[in-house]
PDB file of N, CA and C in Angstrom:
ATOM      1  N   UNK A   1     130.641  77.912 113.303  1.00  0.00           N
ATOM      2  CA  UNK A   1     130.990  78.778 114.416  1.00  0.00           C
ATOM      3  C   UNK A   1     131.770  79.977 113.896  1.00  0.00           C
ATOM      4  N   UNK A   2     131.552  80.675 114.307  1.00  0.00           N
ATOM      5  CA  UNK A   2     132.571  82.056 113.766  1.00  0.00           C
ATOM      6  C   UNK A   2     133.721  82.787 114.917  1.00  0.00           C
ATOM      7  N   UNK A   3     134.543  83.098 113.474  1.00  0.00           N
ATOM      8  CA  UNK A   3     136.082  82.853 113.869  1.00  0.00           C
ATOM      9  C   UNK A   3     136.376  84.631 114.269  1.00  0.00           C
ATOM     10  N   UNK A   4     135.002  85.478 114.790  1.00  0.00           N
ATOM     11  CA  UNK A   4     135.525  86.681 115.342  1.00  0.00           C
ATOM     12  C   UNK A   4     135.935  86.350 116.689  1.00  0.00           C
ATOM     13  N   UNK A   5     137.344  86.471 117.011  1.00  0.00           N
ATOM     14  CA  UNK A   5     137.269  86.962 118.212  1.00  0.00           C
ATOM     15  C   UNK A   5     136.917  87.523 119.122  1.00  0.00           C
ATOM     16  N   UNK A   6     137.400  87.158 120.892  1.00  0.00           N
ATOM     17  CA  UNK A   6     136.538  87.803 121.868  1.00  0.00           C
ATOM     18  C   UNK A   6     137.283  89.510 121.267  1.00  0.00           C
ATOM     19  N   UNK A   7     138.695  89.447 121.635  1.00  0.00           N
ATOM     20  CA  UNK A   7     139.251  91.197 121.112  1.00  0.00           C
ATOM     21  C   UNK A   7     138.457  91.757 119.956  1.00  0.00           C
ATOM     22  N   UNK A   8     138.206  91.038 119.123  1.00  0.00           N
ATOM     23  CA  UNK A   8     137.762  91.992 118.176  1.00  0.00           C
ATOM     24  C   UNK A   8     136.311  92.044 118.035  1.00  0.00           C
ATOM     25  N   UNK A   9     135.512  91.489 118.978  1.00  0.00           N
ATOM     26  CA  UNK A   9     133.931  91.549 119.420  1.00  0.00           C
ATOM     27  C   UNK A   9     134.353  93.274 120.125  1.00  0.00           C
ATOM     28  N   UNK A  10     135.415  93.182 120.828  1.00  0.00           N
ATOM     29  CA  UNK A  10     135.281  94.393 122.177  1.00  0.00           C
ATOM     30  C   UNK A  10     135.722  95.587 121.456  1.00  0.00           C
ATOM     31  N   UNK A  11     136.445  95.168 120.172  1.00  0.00           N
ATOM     32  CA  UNK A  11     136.631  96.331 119.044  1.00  0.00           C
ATOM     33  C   UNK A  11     135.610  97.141 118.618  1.00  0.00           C
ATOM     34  N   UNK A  12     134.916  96.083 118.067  1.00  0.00           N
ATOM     35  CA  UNK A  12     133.427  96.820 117.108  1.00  0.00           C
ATOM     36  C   UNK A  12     132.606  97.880 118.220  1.00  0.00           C
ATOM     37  N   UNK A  13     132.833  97.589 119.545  1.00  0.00           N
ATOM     38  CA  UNK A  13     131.743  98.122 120.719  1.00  0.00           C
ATOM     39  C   UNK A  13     132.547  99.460 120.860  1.00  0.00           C
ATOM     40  N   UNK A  14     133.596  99.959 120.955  1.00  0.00           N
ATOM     41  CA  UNK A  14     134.593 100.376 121.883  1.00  0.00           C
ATOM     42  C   UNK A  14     134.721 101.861 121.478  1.00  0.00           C
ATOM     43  N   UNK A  15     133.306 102.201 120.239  1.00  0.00           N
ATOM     44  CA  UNK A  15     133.402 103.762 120.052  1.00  0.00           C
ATOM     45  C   UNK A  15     131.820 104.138 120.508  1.00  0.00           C
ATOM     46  N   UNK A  16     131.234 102.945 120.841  1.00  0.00           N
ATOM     47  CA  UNK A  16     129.852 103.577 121.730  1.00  0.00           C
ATOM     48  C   UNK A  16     130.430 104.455 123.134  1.00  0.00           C
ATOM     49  N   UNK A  17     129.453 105.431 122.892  1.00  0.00           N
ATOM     50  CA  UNK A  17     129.675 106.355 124.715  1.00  0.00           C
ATOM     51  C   UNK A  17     128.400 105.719 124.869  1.00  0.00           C
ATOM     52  N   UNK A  18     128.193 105.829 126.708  1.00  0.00           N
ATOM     53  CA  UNK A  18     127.201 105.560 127.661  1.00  0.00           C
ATOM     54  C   UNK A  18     125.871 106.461 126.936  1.00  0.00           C
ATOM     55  N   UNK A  19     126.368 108.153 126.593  1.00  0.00           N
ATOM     56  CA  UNK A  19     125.123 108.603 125.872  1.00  0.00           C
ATOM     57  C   UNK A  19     124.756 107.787 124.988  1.00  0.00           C
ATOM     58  N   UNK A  20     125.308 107.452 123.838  1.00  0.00           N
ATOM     59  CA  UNK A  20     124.469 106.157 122.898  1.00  0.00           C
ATOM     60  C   UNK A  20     124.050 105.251 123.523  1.00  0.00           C
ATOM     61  N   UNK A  21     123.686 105.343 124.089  1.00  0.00           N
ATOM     62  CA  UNK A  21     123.442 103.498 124.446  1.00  0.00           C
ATOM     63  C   UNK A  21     121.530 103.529 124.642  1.00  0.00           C
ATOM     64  N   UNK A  22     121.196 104.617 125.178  1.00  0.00           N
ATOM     65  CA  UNK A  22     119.846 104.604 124.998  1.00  0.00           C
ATOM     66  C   UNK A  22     119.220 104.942 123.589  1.00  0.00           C
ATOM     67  N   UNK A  23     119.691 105.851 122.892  1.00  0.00           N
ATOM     68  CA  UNK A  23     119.699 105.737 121.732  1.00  0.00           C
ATOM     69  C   UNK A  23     119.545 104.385 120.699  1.00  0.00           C
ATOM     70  N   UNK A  24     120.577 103.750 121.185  1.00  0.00           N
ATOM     71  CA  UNK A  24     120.679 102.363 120.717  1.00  0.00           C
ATOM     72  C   UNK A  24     119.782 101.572 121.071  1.00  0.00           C
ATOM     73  N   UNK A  25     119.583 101.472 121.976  1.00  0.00           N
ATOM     74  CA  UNK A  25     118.396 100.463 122.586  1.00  0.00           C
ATOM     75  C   UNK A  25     117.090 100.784 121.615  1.00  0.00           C
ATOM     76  N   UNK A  26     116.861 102.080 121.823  1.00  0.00           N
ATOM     77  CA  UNK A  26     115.279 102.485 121.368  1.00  0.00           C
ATOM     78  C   UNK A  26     115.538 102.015 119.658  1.00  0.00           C
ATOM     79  N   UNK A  27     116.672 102.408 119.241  1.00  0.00           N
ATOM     80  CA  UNK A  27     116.441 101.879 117.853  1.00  0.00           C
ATOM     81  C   UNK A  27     115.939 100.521 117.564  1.00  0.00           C
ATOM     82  N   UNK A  28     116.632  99.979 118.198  1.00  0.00           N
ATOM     83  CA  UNK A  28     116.840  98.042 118.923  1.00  0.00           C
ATOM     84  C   UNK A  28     115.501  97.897 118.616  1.00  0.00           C
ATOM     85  N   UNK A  29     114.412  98.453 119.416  1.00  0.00           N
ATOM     86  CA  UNK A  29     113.410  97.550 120.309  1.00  0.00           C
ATOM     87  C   UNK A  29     112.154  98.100 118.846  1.00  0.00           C
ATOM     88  N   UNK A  30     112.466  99.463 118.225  1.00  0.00           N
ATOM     89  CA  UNK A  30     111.795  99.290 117.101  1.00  0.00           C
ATOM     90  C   UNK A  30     111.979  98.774 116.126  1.00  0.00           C
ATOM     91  N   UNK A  31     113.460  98.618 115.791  1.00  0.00           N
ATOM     92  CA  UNK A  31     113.423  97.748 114.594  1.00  0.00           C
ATOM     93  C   UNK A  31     112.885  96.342 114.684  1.00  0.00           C
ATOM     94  N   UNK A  32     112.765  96.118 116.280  1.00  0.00           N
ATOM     95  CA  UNK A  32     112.433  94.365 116.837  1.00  0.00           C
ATOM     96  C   UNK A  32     110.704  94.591 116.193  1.00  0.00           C
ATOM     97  N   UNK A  33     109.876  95.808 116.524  1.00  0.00           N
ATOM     98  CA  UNK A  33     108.820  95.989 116.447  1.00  0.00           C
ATOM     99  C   UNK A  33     108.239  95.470 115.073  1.00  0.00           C
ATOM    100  N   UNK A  34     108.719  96.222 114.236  1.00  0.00           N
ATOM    101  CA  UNK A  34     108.782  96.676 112.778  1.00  0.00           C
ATOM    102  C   UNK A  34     108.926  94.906 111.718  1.00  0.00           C
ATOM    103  N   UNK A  35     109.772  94.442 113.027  1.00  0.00           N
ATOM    104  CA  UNK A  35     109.987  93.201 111.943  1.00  0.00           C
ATOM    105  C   UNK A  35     108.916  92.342 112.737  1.00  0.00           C
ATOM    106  N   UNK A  36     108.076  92.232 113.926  1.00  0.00           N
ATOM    107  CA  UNK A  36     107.809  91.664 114.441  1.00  0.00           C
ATOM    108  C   UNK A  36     105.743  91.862 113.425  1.00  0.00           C
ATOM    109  N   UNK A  37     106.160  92.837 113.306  1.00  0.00           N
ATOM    110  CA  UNK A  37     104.569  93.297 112.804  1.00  0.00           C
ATOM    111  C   UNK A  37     104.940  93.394 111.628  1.00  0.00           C
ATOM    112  N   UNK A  38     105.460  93.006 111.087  1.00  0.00           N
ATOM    113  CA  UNK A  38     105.949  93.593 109.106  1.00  0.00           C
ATOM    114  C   UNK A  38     105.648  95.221 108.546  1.00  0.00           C
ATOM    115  N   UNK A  39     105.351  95.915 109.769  1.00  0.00           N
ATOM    116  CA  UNK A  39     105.100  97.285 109.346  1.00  0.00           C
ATOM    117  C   UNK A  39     105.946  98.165 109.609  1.00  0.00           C
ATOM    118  N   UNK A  40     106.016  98.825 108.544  1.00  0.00           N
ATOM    119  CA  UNK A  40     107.404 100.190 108.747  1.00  0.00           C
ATOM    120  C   UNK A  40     106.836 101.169 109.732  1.00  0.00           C
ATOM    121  N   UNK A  41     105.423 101.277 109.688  1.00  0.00           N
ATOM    122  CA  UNK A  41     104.553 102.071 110.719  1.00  0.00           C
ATOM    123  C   UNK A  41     103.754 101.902 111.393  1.00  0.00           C
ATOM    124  N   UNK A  42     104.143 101.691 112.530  1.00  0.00           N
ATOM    125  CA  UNK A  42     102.884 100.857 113.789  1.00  0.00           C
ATOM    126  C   UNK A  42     102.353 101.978 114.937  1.00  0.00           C
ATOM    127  N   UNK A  43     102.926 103.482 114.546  1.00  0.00           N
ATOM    128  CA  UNK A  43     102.182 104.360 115.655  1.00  0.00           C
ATOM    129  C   UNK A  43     102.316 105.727 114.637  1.00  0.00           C
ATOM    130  N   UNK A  44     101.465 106.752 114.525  1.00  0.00           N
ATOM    131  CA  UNK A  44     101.630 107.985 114.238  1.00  0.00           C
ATOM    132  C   UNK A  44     103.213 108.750 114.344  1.00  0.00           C
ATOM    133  N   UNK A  45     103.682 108.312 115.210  1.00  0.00           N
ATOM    134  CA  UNK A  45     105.151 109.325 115.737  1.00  0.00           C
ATOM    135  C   UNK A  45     106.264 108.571 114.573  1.00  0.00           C
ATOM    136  N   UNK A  46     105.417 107.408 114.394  1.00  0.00           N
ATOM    137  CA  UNK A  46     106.797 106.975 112.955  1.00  0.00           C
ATOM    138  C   UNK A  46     106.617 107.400 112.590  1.00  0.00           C
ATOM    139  N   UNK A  47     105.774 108.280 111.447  1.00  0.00           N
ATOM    140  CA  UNK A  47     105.730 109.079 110.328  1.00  0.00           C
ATOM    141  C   UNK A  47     104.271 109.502 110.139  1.00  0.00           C
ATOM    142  N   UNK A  48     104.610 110.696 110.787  1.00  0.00           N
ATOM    143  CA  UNK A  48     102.921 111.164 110.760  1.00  0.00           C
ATOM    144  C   UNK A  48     102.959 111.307 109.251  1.00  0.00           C
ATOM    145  N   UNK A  49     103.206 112.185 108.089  1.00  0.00           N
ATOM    146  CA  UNK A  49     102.571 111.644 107.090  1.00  0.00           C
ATOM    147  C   UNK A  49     102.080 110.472 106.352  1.00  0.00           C
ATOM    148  N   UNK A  50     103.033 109.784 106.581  1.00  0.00           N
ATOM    149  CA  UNK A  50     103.022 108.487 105.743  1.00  0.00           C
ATOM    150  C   UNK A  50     102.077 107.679 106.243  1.00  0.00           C
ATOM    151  N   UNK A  51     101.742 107.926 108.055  1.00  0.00           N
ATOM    152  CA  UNK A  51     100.606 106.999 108.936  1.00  0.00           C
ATOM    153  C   UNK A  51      99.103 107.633 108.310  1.00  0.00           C
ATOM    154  N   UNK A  52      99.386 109.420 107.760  1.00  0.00           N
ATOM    155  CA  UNK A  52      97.873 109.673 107.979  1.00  0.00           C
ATOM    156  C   UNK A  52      97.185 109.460 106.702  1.00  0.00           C
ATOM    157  N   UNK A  53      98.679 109.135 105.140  1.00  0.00           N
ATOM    158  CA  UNK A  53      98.225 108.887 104.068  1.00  0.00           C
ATOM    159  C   UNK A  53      97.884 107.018 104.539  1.00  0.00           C
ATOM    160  N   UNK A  54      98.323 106.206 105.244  1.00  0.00           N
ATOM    161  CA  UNK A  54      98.069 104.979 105.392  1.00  0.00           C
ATOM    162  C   UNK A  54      96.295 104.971 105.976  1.00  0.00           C
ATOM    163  N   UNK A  55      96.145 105.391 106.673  1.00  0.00           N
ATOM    164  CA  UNK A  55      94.848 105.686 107.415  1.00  0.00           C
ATOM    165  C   UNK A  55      93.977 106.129 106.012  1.00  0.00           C
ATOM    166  N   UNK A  56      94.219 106.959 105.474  1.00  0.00           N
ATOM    167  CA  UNK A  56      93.481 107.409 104.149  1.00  0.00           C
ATOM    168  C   UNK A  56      92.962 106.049 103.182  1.00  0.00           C
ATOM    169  N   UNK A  57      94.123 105.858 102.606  1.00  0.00           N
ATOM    170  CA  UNK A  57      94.153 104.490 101.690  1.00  0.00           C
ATOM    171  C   UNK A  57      92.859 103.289 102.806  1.00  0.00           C
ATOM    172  N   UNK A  58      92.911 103.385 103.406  1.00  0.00           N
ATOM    173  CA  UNK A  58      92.346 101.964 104.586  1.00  0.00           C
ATOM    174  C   UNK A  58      90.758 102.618 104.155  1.00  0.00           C
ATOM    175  N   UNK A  59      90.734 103.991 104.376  1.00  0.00           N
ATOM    176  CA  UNK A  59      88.828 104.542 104.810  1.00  0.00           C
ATOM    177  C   UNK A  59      88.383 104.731 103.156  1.00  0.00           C
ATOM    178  N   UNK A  60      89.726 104.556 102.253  1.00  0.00           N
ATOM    179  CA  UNK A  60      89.126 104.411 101.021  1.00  0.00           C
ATOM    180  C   UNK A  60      88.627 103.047 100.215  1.00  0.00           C
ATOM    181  N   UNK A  61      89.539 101.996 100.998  1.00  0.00           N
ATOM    182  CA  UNK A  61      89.377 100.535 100.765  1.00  0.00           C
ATOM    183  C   UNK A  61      87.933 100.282 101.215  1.00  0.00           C
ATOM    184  N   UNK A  62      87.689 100.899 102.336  1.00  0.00           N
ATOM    185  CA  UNK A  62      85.952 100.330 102.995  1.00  0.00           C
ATOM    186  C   UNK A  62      84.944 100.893 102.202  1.00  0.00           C
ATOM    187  N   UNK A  63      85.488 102.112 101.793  1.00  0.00           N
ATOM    188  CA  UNK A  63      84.541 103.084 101.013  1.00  0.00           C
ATOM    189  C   UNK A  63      84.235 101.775  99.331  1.00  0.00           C
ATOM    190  N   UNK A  64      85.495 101.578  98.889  1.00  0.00           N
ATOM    191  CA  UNK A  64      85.072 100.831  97.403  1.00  0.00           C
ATOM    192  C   UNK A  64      84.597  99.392  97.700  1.00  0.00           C
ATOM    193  N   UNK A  65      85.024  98.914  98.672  1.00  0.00           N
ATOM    194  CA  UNK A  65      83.657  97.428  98.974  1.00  0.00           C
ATOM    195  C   UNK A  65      82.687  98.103  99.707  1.00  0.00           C
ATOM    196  N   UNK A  66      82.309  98.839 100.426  1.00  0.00           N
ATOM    197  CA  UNK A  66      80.625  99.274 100.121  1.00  0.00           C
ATOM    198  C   UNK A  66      80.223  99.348  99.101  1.00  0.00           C
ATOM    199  N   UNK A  67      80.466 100.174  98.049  1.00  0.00           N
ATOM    200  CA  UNK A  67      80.206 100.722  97.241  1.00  0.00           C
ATOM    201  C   UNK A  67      79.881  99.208  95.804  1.00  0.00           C
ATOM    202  N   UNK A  68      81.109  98.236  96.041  1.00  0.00           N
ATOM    203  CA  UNK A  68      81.154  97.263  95.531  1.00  0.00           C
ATOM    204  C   UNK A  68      79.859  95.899  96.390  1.00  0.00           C
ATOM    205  N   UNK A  69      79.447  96.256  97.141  1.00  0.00           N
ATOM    206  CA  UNK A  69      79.143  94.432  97.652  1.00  0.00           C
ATOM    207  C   UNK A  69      77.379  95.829  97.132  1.00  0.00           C
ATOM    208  N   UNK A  70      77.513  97.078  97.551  1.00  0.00           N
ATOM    209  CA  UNK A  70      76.381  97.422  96.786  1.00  0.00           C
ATOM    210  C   UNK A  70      75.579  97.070  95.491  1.00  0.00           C
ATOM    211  N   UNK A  71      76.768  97.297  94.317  1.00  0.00           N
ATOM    212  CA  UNK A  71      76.181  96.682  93.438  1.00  0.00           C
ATOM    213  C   UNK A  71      76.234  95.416  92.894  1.00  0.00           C
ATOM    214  N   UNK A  72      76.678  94.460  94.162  1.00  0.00           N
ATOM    215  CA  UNK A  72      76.807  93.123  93.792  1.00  0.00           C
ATOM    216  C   UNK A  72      75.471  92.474  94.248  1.00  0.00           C
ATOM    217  N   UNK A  73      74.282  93.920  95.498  1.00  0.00           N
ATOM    218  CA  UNK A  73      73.025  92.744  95.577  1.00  0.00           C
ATOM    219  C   UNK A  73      72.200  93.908  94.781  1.00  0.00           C
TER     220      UNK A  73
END
């Protein structure tokens, strides 16, 4: 069981403003995402580069097993 107190639970909180708090949430519910799917990037708006080099790598993977199950018949 842990020995933080209720006072010093209400400590750690007590420099959020009401503006953070949506802020906070949205971070919340993606990092819930992120671990929930093991992906750092599950929509374009995370990182449009990094999503459109991910998308790349994927149409190049299909490209080398065509290319591979080709000369396997």
């Amino acid at each position: 069981m842990s020995s933080v107190s209720i006072s010093q639970q209400r400590g750690l909180y007590s420099n959020i403003t009401e503006k953070e708090l949506p802020e906070i949430r949205e971070d919340i519910s993606r990092l819930r995402e992120q671990i929930g799917t093991g992906k750092r990037i599950n929509r374009p708006s995370d990182g449009p580069t990094d999503y459109s080099v991910g998308e790349e790598m994927g149409r190049l993977d299909n490209k080398i097993d065509r290319r591979l199950s080709t000369i396997e018949n």
